[in-house]
PDB file of N, CA and C in Angstrom:
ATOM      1  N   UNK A   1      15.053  21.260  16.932  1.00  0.00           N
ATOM      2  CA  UNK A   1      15.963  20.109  17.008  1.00  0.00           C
ATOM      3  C   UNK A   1      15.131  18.829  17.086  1.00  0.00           C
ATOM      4  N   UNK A   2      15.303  17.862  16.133  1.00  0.00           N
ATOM      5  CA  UNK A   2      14.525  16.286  15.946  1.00  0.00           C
ATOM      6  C   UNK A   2      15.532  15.659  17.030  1.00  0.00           C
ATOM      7  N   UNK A   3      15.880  14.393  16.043  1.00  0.00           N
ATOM      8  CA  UNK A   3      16.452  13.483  16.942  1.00  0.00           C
ATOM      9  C   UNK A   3      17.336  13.544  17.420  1.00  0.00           C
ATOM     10  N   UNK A   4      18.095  12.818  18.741  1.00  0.00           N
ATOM     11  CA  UNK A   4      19.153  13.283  19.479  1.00  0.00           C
ATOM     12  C   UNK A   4      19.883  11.560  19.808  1.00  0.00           C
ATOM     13  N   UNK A   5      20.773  12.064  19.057  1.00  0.00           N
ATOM     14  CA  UNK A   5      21.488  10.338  18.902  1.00  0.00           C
ATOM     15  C   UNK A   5      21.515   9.477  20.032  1.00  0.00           C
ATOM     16  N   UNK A   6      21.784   8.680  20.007  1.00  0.00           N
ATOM     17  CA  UNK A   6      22.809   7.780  20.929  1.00  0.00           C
ATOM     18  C   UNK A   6      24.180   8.438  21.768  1.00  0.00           C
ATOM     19  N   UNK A   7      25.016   8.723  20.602  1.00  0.00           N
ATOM     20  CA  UNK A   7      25.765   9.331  20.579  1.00  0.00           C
ATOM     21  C   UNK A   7      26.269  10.744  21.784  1.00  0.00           C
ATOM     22  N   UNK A   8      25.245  11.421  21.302  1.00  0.00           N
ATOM     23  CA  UNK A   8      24.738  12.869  21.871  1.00  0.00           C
ATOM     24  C   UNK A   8      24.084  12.372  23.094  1.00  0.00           C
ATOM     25  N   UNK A   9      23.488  11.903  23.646  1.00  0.00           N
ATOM     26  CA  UNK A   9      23.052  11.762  24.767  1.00  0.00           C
ATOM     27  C   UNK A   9      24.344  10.806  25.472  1.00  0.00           C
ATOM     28  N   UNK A  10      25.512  10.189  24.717  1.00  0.00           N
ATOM     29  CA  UNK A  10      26.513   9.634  25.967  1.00  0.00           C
ATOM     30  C   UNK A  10      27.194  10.719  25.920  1.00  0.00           C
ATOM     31  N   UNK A  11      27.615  11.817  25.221  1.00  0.00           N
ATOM     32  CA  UNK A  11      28.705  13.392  25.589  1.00  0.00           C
ATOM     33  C   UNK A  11      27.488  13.336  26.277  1.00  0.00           C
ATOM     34  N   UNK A  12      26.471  13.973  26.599  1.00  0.00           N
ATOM     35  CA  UNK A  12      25.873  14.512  27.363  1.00  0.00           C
ATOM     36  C   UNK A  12      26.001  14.185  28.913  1.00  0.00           C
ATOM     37  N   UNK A  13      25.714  13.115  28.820  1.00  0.00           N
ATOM     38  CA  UNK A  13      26.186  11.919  30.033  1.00  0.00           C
ATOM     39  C   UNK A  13      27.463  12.199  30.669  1.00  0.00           C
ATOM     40  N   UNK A  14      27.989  12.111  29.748  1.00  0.00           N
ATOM     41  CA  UNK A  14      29.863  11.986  29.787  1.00  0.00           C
ATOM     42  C   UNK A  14      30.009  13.743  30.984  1.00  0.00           C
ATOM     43  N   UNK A  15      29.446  14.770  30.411  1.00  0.00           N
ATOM     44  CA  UNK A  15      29.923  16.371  30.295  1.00  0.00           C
ATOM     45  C   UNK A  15      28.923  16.389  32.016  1.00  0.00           C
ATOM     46  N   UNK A  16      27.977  15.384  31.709  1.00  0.00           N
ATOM     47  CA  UNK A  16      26.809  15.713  33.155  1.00  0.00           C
ATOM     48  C   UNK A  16      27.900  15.325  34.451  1.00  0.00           C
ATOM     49  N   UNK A  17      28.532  13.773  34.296  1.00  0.00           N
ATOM     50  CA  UNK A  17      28.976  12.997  34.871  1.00  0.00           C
ATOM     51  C   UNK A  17      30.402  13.545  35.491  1.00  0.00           C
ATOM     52  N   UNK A  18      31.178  14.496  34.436  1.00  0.00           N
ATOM     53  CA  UNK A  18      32.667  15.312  34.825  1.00  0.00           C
ATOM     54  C   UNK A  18      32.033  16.652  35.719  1.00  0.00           C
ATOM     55  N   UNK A  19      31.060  17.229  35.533  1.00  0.00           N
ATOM     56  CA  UNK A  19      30.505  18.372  35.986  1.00  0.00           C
ATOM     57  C   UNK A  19      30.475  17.635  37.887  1.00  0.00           C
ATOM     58  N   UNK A  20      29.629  16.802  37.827  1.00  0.00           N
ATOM     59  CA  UNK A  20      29.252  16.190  39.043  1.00  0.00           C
ATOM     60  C   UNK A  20      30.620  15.882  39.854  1.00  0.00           C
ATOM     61  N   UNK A  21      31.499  15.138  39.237  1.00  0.00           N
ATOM     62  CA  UNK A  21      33.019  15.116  39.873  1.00  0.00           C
ATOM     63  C   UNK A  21      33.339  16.526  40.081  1.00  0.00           C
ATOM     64  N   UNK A  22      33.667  17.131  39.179  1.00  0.00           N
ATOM     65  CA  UNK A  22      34.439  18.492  39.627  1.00  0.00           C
ATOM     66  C   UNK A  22      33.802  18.969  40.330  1.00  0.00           C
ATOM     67  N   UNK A  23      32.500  19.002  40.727  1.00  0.00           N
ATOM     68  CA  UNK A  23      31.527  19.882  41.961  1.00  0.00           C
ATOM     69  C   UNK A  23      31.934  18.854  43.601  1.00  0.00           C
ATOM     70  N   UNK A  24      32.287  17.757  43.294  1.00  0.00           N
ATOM     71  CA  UNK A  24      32.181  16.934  44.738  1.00  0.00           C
ATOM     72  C   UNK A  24      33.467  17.021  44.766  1.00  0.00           C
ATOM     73  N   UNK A  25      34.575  17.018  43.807  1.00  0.00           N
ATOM     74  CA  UNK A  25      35.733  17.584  43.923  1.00  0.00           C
ATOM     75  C   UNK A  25      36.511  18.443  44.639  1.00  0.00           C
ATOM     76  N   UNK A  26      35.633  19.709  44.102  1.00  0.00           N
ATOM     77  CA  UNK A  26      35.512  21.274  44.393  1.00  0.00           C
ATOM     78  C   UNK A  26      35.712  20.858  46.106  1.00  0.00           C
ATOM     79  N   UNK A  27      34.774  20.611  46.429  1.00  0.00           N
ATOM     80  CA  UNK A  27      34.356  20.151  48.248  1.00  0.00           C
ATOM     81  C   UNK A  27      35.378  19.692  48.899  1.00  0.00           C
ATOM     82  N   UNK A  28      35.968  18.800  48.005  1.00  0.00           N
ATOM     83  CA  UNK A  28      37.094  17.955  49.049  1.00  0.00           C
ATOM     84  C   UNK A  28      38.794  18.810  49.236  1.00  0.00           C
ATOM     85  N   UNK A  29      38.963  19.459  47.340  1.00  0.00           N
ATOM     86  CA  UNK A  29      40.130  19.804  47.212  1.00  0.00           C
ATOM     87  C   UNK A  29      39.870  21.536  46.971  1.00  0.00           C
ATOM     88  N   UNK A  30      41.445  22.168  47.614  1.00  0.00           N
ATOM     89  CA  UNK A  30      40.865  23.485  47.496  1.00  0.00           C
ATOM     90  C   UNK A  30      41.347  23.749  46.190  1.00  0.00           C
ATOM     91  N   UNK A  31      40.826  25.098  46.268  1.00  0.00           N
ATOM     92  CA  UNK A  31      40.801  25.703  44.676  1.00  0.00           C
ATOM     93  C   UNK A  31      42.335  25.536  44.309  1.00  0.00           C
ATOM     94  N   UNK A  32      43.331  25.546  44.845  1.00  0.00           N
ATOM     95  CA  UNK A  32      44.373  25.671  44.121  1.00  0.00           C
ATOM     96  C   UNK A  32      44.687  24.391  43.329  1.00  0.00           C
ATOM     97  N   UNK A  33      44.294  23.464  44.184  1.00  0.00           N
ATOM     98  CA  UNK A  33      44.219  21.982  43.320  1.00  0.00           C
ATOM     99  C   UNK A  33      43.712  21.798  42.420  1.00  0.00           C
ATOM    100  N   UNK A  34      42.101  22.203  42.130  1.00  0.00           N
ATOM    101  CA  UNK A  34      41.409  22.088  40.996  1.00  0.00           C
ATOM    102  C   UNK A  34      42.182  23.097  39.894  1.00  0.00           C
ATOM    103  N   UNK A  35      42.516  24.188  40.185  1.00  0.00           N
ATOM    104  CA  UNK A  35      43.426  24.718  39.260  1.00  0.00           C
ATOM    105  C   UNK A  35      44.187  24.426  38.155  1.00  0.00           C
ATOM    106  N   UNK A  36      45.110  23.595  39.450  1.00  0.00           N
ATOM    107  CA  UNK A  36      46.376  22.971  39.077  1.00  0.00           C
ATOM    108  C   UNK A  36      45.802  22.019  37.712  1.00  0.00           C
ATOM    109  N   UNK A  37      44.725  21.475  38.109  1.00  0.00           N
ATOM    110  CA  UNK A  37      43.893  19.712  37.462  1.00  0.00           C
ATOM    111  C   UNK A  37      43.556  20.818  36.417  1.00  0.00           C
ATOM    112  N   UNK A  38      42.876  21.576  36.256  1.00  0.00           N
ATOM    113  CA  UNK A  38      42.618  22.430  34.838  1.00  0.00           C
ATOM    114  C   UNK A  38      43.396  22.682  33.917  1.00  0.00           C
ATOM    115  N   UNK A  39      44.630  23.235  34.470  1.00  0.00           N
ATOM    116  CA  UNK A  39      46.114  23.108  33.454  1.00  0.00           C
ATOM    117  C   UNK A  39      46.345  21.956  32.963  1.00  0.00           C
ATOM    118  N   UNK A  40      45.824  20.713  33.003  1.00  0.00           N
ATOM    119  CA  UNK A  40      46.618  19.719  32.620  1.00  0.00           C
ATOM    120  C   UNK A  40      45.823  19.800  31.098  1.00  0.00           C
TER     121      UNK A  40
END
């Protein structure tokens, strides 16, 4: 793999940045909540 856009590194960002919420998330709300937030 060469170059890695602009582009590709803000999803990357973007996918790093939702991961990090849903983990500090996880902590605050219980699983049935995050659940619920997955169905949508």
């Amino acid at each position: 793999m060469g170059e890695v856009s602009g582009a590709q590194i803000k999803q990357i960002m973007k996918l790093a940045s939702n991961t990090m919420l849903q983990t500090s998330m996880a902590k605050l709300a219980p699983p049935q909540q995050i659940m619920k937030n997955h169905a949508k």
